[in-house]
C-alpha atoms as a PDB file:
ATOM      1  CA  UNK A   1       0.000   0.000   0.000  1.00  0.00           C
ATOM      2  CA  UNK A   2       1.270   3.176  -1.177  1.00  0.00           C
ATOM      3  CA  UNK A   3       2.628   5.778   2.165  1.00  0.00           C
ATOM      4  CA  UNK A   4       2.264   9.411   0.424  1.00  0.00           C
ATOM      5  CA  UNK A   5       0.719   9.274  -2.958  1.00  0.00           C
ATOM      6  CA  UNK A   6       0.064   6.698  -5.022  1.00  0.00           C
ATOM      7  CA  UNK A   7       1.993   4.081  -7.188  1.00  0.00           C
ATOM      8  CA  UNK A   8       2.532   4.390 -10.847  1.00  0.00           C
ATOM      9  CA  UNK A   9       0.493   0.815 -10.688  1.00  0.00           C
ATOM     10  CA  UNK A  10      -2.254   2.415  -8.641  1.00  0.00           C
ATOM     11  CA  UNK A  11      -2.807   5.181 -11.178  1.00  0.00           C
ATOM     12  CA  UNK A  12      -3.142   2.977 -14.086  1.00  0.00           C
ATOM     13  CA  UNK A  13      -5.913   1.791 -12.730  1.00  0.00           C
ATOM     14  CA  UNK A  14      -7.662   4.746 -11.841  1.00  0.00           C
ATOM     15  CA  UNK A  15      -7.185   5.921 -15.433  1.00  0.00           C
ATOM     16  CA  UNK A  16      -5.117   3.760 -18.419  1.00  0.00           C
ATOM     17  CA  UNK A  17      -3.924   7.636 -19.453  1.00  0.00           C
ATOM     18  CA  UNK A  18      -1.305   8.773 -17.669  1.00  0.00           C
ATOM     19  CA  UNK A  19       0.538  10.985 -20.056  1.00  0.00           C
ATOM     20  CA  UNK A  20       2.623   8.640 -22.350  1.00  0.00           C
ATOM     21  CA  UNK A  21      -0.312   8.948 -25.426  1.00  0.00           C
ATOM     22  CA  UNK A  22       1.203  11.386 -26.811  1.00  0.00           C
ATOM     23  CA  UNK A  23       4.824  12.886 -27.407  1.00  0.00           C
ATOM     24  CA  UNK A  24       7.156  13.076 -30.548  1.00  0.00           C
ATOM     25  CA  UNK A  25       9.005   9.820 -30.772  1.00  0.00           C
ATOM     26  CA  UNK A  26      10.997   8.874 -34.040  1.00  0.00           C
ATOM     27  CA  UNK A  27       8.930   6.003 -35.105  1.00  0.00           C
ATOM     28  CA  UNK A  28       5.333   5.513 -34.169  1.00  0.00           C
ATOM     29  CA  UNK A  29       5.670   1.570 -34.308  1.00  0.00           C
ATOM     30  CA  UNK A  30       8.479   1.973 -31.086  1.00  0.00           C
ATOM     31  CA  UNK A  31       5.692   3.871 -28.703  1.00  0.00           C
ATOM     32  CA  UNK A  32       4.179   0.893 -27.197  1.00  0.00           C
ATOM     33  CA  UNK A  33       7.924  -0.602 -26.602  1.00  0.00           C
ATOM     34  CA  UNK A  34       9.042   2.571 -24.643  1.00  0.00           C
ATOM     35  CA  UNK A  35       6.059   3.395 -22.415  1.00  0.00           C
ATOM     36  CA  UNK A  36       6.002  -0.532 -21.571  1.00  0.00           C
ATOM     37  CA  UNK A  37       9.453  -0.011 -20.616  1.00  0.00           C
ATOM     38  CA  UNK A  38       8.424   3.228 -18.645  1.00  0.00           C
ATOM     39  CA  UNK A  39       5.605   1.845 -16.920  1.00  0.00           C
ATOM     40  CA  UNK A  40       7.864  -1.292 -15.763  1.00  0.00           C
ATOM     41  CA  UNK A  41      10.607   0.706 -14.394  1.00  0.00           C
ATOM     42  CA  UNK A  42       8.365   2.659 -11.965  1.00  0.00           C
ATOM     43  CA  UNK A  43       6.062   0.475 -11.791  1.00  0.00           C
ATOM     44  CA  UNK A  44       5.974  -0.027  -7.893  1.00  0.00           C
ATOM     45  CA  UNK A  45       7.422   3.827  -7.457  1.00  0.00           C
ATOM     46  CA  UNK A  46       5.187   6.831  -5.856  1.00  0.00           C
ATOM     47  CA  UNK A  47       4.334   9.099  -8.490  1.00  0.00           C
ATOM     48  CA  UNK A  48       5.498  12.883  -7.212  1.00  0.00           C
ATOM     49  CA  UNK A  49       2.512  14.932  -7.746  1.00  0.00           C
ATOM     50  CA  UNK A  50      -0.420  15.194  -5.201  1.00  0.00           C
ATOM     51  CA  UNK A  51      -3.633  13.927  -7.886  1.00  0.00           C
ATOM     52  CA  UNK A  52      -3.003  11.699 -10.921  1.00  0.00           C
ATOM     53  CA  UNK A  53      -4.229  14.982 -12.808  1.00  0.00           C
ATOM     54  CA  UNK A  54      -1.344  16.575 -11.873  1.00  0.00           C
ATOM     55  CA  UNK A  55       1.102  13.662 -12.830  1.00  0.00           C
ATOM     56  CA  UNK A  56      -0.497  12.884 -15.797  1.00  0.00           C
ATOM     57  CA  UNK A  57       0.196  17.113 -17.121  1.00  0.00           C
ATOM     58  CA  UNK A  58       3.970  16.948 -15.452  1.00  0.00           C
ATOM     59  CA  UNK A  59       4.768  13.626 -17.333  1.00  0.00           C
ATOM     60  CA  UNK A  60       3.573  14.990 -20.812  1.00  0.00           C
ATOM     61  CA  UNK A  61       5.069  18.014 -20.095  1.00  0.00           C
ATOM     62  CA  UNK A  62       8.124  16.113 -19.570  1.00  0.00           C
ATOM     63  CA  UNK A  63       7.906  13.515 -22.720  1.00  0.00           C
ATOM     64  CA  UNK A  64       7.073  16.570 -24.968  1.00  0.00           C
ATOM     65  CA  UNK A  65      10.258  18.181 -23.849  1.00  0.00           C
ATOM     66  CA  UNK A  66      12.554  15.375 -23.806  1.00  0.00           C
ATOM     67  CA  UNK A  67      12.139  13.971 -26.856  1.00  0.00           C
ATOM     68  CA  UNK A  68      12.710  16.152 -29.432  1.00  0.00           C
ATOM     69  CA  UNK A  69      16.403  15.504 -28.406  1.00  0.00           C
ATOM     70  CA  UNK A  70      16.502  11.767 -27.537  1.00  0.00           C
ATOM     71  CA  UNK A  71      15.002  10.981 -31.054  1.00  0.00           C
ATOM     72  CA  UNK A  72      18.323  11.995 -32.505  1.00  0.00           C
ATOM     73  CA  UNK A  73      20.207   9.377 -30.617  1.00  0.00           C
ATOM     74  CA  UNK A  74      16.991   6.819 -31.782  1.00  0.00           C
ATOM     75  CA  UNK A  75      17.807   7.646 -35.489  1.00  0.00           C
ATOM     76  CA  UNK A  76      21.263   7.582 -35.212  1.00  0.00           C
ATOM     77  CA  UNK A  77      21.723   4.037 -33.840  1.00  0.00           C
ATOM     78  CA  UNK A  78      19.272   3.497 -37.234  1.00  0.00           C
ATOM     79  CA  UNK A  79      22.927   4.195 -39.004  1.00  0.00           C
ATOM     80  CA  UNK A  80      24.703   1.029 -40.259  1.00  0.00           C
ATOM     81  CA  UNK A  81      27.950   1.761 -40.031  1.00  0.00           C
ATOM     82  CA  UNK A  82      31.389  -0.810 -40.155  1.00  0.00           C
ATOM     83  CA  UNK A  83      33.069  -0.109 -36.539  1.00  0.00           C
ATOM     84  CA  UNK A  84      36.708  -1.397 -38.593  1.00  0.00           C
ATOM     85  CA  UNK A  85      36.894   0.940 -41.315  1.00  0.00           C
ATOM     86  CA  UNK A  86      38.868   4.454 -40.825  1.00  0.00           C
ATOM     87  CA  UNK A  87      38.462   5.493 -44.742  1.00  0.00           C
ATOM     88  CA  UNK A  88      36.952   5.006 -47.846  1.00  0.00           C
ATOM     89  CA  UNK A  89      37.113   7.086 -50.925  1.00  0.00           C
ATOM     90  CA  UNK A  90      35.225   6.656 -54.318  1.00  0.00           C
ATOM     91  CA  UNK A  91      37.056   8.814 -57.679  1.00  0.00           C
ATOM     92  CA  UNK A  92      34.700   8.926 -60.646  1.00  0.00           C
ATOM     93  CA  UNK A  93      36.649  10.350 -63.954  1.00  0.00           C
ATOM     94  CA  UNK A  94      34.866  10.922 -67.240  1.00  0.00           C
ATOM     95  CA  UNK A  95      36.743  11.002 -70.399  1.00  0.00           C
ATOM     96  CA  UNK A  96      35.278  12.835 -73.268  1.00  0.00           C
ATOM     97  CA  UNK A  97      36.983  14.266 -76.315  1.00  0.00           C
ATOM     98  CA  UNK A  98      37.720  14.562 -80.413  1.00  0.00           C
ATOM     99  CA  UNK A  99      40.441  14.831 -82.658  1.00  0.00           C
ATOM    100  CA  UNK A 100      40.532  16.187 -86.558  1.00  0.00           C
ATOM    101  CA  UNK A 101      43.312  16.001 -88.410  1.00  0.00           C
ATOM    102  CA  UNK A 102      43.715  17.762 -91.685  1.00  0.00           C
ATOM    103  CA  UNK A 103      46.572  17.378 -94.213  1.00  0.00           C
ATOM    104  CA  UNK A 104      47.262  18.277 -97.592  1.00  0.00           C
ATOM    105  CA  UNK A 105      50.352  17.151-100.345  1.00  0.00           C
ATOM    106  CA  UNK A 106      50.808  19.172-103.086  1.00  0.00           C
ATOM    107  CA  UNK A 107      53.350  18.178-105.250  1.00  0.00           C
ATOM    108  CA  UNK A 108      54.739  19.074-109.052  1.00  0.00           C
ATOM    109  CA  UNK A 109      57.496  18.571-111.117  1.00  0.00           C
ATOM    110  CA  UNK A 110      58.317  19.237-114.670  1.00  0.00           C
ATOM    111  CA  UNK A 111      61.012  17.719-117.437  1.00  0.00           C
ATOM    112  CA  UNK A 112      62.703  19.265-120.875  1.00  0.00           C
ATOM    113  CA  UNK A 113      64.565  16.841-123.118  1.00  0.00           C
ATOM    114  CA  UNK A 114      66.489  18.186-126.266  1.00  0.00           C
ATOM    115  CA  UNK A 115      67.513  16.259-129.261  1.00  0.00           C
ATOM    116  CA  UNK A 116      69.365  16.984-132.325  1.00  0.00           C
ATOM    117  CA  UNK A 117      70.835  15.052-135.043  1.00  0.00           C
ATOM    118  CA  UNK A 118      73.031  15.519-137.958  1.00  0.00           C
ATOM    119  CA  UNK A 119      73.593  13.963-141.292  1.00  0.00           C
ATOM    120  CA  UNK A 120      75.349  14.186-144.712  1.00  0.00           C
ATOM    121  CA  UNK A 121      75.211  12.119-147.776  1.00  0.00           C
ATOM    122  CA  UNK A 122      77.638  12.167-150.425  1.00  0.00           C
ATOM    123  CA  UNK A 123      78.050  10.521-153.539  1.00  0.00           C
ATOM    124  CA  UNK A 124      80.717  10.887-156.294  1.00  0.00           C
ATOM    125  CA  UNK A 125      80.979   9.054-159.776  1.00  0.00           C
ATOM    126  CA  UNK A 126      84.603   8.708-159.723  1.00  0.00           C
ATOM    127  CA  UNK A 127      84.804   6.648-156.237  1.00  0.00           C
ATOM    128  CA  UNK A 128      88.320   6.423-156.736  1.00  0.00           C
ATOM    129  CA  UNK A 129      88.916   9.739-156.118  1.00  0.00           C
ATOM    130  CA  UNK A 130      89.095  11.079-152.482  1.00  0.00           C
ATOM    131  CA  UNK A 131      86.929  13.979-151.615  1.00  0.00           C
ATOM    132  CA  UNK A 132      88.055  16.712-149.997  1.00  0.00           C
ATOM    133  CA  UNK A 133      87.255  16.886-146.793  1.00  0.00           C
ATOM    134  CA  UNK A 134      84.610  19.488-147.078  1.00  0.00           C
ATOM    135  CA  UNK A 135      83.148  17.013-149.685  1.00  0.00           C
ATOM    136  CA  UNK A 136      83.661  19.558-152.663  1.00  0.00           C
ATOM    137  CA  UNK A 137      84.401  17.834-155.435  1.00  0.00           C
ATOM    138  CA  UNK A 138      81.520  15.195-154.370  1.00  0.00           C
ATOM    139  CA  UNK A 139      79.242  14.249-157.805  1.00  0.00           C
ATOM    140  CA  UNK A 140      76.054  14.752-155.526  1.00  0.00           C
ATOM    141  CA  UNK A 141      75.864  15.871-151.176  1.00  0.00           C
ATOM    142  CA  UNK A 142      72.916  16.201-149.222  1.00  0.00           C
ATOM    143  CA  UNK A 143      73.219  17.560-145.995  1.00  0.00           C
ATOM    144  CA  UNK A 144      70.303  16.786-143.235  1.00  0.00           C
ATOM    145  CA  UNK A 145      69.914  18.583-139.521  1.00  0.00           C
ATOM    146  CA  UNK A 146      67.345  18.083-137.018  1.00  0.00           C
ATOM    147  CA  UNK A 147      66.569  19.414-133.466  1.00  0.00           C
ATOM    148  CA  UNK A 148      63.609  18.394-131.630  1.00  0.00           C
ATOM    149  CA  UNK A 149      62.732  19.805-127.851  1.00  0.00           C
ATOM    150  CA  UNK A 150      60.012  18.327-125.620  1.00  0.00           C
ATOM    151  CA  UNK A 151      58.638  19.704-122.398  1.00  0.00           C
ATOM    152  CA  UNK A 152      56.510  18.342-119.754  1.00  0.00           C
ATOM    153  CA  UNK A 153      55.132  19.525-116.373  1.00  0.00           C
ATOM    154  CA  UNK A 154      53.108  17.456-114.147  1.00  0.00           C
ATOM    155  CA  UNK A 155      50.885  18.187-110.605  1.00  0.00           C
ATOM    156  CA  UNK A 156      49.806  16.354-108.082  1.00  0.00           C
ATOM    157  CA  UNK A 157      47.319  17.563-104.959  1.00  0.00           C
ATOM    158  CA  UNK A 158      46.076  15.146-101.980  1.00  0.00           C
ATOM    159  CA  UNK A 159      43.686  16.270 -99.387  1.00  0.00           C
ATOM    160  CA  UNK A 160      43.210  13.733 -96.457  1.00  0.00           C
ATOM    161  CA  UNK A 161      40.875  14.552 -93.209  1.00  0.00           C
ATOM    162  CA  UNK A 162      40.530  12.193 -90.057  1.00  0.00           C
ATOM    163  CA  UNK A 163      38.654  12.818 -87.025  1.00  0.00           C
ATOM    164  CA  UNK A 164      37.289  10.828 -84.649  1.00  0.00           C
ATOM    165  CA  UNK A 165      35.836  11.222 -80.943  1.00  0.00           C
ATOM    166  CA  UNK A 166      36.394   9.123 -77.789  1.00  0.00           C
ATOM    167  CA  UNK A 167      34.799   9.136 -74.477  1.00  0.00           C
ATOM    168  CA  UNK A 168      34.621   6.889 -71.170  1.00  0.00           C
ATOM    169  CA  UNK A 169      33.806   6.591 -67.484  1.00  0.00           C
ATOM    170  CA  UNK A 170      35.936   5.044 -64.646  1.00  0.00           C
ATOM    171  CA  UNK A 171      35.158   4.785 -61.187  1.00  0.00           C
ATOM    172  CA  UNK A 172      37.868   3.377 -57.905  1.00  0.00           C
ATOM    173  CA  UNK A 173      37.469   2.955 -54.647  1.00  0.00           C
ATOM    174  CA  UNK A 174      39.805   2.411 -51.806  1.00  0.00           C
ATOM    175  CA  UNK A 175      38.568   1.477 -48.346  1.00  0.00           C
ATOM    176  CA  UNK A 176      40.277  -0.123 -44.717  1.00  0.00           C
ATOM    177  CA  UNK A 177      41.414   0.848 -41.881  1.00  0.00           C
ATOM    178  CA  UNK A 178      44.887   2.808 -40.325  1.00  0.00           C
ATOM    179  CA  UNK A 179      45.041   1.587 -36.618  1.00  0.00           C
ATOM    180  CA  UNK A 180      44.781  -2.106 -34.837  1.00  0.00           C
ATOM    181  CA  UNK A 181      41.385  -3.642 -35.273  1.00  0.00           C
ATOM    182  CA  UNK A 182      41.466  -4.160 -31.625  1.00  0.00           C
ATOM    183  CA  UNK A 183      41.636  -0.686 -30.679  1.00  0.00           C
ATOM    184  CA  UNK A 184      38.823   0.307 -33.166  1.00  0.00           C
ATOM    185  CA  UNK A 185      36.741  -2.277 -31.270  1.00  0.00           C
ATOM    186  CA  UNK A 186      37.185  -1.090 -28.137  1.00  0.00           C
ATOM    187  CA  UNK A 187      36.278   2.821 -29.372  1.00  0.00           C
ATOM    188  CA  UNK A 188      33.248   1.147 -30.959  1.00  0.00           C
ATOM    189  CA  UNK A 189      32.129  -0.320 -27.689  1.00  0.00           C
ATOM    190  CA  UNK A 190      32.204   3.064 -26.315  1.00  0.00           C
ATOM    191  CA  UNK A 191      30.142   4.364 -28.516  1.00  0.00           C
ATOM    192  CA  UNK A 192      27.113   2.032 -27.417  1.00  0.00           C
ATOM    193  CA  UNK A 193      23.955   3.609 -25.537  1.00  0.00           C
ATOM    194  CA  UNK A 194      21.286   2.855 -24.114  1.00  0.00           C
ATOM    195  CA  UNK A 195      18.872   5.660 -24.893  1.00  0.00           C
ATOM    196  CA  UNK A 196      15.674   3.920 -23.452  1.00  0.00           C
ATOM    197  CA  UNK A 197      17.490   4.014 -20.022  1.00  0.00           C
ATOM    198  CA  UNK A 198      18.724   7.782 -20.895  1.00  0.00           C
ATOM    199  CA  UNK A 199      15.138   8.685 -21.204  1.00  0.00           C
ATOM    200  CA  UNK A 200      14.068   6.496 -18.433  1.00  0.00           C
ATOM    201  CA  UNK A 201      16.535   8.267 -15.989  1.00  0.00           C
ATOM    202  CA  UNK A 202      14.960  11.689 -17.014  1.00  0.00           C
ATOM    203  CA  UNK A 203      11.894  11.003 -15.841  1.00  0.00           C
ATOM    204  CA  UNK A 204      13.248  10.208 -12.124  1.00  0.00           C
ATOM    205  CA  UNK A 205      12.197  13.752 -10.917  1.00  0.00           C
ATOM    206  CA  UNK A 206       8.249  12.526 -11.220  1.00  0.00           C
ATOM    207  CA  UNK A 207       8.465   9.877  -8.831  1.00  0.00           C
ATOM    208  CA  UNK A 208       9.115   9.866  -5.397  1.00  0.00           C
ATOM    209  CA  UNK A 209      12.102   7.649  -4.009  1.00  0.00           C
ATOM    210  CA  UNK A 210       9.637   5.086  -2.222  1.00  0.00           C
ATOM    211  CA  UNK A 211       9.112   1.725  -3.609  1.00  0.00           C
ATOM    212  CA  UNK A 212       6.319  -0.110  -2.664  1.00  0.00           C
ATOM    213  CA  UNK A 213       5.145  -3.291  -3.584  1.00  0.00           C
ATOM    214  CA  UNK A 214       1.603  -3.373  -2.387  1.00  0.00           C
ATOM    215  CA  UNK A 215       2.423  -4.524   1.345  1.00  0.00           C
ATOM    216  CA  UNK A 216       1.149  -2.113   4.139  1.00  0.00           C
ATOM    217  CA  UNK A 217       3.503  -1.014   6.793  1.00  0.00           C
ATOM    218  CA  UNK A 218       2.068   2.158   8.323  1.00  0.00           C
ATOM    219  CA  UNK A 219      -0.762   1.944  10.887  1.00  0.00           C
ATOM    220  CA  UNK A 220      -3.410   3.723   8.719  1.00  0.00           C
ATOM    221  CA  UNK A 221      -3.673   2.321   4.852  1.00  0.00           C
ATOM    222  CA  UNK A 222      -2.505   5.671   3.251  1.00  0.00           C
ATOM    223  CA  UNK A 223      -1.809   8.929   3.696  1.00  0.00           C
ATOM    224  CA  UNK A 224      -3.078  10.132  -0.170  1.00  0.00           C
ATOM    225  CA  UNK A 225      -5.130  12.913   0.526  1.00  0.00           C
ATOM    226  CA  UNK A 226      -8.055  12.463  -1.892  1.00  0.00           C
ATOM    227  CA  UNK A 227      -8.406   8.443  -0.914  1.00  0.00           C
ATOM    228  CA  UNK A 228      -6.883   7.403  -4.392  1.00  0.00           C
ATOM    229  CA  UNK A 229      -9.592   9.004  -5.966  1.00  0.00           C
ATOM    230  CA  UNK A 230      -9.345  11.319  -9.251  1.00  0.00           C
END
């Protein structure tokens, strides 16, 4: 039997309400697991206030205040993180580019040949008689020159074009760790929390520091003043 007030157990069953109904909390599907969890621990505790009224507005006050900040440490242990890596990069490159290449040959040449011949026929009726040597004398001469020239010029021209285009992605990534995996297992461990109990403990200044567990040891049955009443 309670001594001053009432126990948490006593007031949920005066009314099922007792302030945990509604507060902001990260995930609506976790409610029912954290007020169980806050009913369990104080359970057999005194609630502080004089009328369940009053508990019921100082406990939502308190959830609606607290909460806010403990749902950051809710979504955080959401993270999945690896406790044994120090670093990880990722590089993505993209390669994208032409070429054209022009060229041009122009070429020419040219030739000149020259040719000239000369010829003389003589005849004489008296073939026993040398001719002079300017072939006077000669019965019949017939002298023949010729001289021929030839020119030629010739041109060439090649135009030649190339282009092309080239392009690519690449992506690397580099990941592990720079210390001994023991030690980042031990600064893991310290990173581990238990935010129910964090929220738990803030919610010590509603309750009174009597624990009672139904049994009455005062002479009269209790000294609520409104006979457990609402």
């Amino acid at each position: 039997m309670a001594t001053f007030t009432m126990t948490l157990r006593e007031a949920l069953d005066l009314s099922p309400d007792v302030g945990l109904g509604v507060y902001p909390i990260f995930d609506e599907s976790y409610r029912h697991t954290l007020n169980e969890k806050i009913v369990n621990h104080f359970w057999n505790r005194e609630i502080g206030q004089e009328t369940v009224d009053m508990f019921r507005f100082a406990l939502r006050r308190k959830m609606n205040e607290i909460m806010p900040f403990y749902n950051q440490f809710y979504k955080s242990q959401l993270i999945s993180i690896d406790p044994l890596l120090t670093f990880s990069t990722t590089a993505h490159s993209v390669t994208d580019g032409s070429s054209l290449n022009e060229s041009t040959t122009d070429s020419s040449g040219g030739n000149t040949s020259v040719s000239a011949a000369k010829s003389r026929a003589v005849s004489s009726e008296t073939p026993q008689t040398r001719l002079a040597g300017d072939g006077d004398y000669a019965t019949a001469a017939q002298d023949s020159v010729s001289e021929s020239t030839a020119t030629g010029t010739a041109t060439e021209v090649v135009k030649g074009r190339q282009a092309g285009t080239q392009g690519g992605t690449a992506d690397t990534q580099s990941h592990g760790f720079s210390q001994a995996q023991s030690t980042l297992l031990l600064q893991y461990r310290e990173t581990f929390i238990n935010v129910d109990m964090m929220v738990i403990t803030e919610l010590e200044g509603l309750f009174m520091l009597v624990w009672d567990n139904g049994d009455s040891f005062t002479p009269i049955s209790s000294f609520y003043p409104f006979g457990g009443k609402l």
